[in-house]
C-alpha atoms as a PDB file:
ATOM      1  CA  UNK A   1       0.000   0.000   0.000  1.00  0.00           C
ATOM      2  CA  UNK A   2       1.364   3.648  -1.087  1.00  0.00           C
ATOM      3  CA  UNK A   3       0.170   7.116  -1.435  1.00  0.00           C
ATOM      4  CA  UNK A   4       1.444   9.968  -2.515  1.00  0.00           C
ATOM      5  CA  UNK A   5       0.710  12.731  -0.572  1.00  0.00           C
ATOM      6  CA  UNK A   6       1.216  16.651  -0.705  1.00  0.00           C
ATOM      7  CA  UNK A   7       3.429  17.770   2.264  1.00  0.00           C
ATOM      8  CA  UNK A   8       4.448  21.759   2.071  1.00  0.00           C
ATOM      9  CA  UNK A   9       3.908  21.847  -1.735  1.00  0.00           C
ATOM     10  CA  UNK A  10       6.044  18.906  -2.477  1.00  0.00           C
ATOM     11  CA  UNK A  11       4.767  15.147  -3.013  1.00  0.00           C
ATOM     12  CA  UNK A  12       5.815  12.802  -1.408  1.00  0.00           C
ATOM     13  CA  UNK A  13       5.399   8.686  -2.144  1.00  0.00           C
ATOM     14  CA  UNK A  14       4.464   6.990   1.320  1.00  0.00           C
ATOM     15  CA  UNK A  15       4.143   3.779   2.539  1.00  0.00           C
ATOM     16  CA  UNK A  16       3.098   2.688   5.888  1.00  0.00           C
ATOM     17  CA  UNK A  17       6.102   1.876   8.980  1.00  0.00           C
ATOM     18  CA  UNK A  18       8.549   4.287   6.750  1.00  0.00           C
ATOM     19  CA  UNK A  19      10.460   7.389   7.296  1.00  0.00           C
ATOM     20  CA  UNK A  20      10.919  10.360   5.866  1.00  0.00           C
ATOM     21  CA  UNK A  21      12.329  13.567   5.958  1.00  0.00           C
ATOM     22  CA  UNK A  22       9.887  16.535   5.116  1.00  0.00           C
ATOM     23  CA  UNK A  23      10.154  20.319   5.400  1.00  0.00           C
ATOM     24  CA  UNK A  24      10.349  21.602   8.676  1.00  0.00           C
ATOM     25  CA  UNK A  25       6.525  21.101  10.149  1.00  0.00           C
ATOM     26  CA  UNK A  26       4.894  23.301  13.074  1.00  0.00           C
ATOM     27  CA  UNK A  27       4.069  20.380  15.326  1.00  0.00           C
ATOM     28  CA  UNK A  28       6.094  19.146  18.397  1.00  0.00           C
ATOM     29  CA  UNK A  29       7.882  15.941  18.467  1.00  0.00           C
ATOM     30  CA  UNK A  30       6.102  13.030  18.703  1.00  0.00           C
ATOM     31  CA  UNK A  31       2.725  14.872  17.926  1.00  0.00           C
ATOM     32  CA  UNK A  32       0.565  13.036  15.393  1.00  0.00           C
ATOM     33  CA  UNK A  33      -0.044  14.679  11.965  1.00  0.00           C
ATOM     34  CA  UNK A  34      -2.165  13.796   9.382  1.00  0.00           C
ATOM     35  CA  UNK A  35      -2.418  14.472   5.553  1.00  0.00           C
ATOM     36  CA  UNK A  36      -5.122  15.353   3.723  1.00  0.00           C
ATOM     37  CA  UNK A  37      -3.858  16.290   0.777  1.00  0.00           C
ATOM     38  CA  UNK A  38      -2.853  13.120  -1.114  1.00  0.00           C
ATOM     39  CA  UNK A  39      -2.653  12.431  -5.159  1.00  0.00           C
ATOM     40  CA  UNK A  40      -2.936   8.976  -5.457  1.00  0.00           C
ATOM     41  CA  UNK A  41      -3.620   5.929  -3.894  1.00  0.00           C
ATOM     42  CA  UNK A  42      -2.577   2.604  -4.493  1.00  0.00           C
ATOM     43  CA  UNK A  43      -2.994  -1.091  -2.779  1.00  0.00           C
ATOM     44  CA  UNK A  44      -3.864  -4.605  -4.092  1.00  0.00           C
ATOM     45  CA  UNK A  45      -6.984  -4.105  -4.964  1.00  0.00           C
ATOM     46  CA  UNK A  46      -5.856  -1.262  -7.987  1.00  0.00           C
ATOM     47  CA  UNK A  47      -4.810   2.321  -8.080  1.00  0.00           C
ATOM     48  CA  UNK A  48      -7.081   5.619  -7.548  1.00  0.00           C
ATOM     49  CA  UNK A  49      -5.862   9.009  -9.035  1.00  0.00           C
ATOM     50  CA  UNK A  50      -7.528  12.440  -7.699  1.00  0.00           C
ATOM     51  CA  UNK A  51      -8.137  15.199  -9.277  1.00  0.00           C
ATOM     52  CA  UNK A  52      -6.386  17.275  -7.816  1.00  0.00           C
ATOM     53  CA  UNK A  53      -7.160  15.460  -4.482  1.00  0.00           C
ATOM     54  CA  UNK A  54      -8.967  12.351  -2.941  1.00  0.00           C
ATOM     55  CA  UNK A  55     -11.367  12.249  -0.910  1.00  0.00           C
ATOM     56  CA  UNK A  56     -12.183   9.846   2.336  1.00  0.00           C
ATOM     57  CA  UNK A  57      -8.197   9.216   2.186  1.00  0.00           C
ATOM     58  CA  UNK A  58      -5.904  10.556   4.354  1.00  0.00           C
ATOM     59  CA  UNK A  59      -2.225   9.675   5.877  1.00  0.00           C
ATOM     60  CA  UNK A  60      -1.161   9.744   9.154  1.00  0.00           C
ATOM     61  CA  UNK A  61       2.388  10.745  10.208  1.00  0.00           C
ATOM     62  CA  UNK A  62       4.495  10.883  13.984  1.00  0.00           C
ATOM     63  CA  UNK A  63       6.990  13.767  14.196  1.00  0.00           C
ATOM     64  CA  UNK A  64       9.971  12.286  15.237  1.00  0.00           C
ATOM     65  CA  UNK A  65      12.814  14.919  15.427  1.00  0.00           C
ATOM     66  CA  UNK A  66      13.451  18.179  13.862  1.00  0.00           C
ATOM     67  CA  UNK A  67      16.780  18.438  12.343  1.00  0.00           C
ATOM     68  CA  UNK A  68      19.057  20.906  10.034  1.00  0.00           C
ATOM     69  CA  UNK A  69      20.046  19.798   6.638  1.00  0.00           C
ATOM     70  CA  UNK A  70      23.756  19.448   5.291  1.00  0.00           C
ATOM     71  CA  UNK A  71      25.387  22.812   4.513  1.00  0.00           C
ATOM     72  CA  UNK A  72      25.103  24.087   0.643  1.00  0.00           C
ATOM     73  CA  UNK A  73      27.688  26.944  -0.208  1.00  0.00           C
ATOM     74  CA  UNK A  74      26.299  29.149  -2.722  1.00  0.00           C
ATOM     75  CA  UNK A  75      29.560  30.990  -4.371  1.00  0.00           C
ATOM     76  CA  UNK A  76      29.269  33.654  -6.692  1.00  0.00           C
ATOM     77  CA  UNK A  77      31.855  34.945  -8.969  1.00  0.00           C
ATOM     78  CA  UNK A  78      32.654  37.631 -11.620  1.00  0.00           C
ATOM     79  CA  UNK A  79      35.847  37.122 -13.770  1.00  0.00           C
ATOM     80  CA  UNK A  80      38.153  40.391 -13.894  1.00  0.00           C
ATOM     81  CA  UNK A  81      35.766  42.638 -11.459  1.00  0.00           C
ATOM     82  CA  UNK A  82      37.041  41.282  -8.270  1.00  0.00           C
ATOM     83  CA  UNK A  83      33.895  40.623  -7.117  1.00  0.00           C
ATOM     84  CA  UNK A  84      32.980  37.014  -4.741  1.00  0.00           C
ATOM     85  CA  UNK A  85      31.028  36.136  -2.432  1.00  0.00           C
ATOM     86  CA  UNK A  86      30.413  32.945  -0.785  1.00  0.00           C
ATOM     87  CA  UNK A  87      27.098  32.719   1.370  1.00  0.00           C
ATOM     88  CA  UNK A  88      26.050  28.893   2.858  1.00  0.00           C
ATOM     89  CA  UNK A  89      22.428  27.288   4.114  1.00  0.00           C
ATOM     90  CA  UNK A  90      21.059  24.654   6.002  1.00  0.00           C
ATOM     91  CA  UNK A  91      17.438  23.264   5.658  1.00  0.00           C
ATOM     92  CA  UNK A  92      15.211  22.928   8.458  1.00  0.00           C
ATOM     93  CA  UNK A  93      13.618  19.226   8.047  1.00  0.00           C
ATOM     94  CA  UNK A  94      11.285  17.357  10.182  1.00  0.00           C
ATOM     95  CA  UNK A  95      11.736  13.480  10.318  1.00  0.00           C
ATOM     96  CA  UNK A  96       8.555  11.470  10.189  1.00  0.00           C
ATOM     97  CA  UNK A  97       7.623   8.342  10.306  1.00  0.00           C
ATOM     98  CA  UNK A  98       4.312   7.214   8.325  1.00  0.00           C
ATOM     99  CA  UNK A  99       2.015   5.634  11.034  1.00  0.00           C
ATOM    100  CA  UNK A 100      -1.193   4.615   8.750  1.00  0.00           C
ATOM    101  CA  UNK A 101      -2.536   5.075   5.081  1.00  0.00           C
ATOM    102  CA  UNK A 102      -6.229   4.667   4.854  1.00  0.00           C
END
């Protein structure tokens, strides 16, 4: 059984008793989320597609940390101006773990 599901404006495909790491969520750790949003839906018995969403579906989702993401340097250059600069970010990311699809 899968899903994929519309965290933060980015899809996601699920399955139950995984985890993931999503864009940093409001909710505290080990608070239970769930998903309304999802796309599609798939098990044994076939595969339904929504348009844009499904209904009477949803996923649910335990926050299990909130973490940074490895550091990206952005560097910027200009040949024969002298001009650099180097800037760097880190992602804030949530960790969940998909609890139930159904």
């Amino acid at each position: 059984m899968f899903a994929v599901v519309d965290i933060a404006r980015q899809q996601f495909k699920v399955s139950e008793k995984t985890k993931y790491y999503v864009p940093r969520l409001k909710e505290d750790i080990d608070a239970e989320v769930k998903f309304g949003n999802i796309l599609l839906f798939g098990d044994d018995k076939g595969t339904k597609v929504g348009n844009p969403f499904l209904s009477g579906v949803s996923v649910t989702a335990k926050v299990l940390e909130h973490v940074k993401d490895d550091k990206v340097i952005v560097y910027k250059k200009k040949r024969r101006t002298g001009y650099q600069k180097k800037n760097g970010h880190r992602q804030q990311l949530t960790r969940i773990e998909i609890t139930k699809i159904g």
